[in-house]
Protein backbone atom coordinates (compact mmCIF):
# COMPACT_ATOMS: atom_id res chain seq x y z
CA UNK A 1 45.46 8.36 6.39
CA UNK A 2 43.01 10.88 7.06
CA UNK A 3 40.43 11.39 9.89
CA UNK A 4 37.01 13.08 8.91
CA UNK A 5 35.41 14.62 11.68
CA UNK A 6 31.91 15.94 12.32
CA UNK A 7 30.62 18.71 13.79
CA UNK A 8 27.78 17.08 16.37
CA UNK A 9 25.28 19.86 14.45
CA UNK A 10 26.31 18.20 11.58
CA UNK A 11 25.66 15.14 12.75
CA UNK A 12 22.10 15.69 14.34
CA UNK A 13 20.69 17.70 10.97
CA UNK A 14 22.20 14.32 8.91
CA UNK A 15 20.36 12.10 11.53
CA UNK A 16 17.42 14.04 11.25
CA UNK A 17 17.51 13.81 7.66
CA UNK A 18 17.59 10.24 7.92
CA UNK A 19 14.87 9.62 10.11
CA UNK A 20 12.68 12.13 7.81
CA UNK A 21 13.34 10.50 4.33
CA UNK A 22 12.69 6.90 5.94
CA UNK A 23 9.45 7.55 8.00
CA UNK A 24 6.08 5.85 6.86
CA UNK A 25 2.98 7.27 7.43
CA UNK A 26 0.98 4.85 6.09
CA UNK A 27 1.78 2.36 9.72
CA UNK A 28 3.54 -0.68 6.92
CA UNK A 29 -0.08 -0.83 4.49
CA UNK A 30 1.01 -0.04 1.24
CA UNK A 31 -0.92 2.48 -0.96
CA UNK A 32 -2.70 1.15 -4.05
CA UNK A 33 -3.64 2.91 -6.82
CA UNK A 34 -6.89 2.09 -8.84
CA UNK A 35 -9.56 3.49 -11.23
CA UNK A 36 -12.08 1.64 -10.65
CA UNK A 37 -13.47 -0.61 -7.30
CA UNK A 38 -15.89 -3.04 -7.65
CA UNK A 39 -17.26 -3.44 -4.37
CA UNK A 40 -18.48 -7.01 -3.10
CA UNK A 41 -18.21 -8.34 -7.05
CA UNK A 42 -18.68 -12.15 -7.49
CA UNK A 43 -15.00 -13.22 -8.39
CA UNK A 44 -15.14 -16.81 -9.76
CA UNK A 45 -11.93 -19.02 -11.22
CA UNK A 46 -13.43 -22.52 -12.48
CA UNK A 47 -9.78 -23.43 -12.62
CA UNK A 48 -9.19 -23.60 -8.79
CA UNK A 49 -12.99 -23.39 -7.27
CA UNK A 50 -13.04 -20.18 -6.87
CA UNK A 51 -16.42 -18.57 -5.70
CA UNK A 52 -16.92 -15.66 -3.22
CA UNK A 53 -17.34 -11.97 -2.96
CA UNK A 54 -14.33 -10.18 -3.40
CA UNK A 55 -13.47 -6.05 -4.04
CA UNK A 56 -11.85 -6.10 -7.76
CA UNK A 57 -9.50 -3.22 -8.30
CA UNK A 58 -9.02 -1.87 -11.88
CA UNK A 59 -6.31 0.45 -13.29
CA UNK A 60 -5.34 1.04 -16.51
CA UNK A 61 -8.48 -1.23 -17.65
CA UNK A 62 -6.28 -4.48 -16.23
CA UNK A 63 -7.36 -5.93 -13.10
CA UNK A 64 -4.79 -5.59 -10.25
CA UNK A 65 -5.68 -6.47 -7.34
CA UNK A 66 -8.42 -9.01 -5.77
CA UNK A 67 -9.27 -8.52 -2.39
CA UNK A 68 -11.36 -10.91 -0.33
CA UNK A 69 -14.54 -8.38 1.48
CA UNK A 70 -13.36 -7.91 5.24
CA UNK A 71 -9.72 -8.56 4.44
CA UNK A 72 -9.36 -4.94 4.44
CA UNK A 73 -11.58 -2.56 5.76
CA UNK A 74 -10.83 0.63 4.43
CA UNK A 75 -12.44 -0.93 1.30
CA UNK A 76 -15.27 -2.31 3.13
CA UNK A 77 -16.39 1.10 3.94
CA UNK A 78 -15.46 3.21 0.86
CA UNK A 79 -18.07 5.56 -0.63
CA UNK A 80 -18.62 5.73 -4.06
């Protein structure tokens, strides 16, 4: 049977390495990635009720995302 050992340098640059590859900088909010942003659009489904402002995000000409105004503020406040 044989025993691998580490140097501890080795160690620390592989734990550093880690740590580096899995950080997040975005604090858990995922990124999204649109086209187009239709701020405070009237988004309306006859099939459930549906009637309210809402931010529609476009890419690709498909809509991908609805998201109810103040649910996320970054898109509250965008500029045009």
């Amino acid at each position: 049977m044989r025993i691998f050992r580490f140097s501890p340098v080795v160690m620390f640059v592989f734990g550093l390495a880690l740590i580096g590859g899995c950080s997040d900088s975005s604090n858990g909010v995922p990124a999204r990635s649109f086209d187009l942003l239709i701020k405070n659009g009237r988004v309306m489904d006859p099939a459930t009720g549906l009637d309210q402002a809402a931010h529609v995000l476009v890419a690709a000409g498909k809509i991908t995302e609805i998201i109810h105004v103040g649910q996320d503020p970054s898109l509250d406040h965008a500029e045009p």
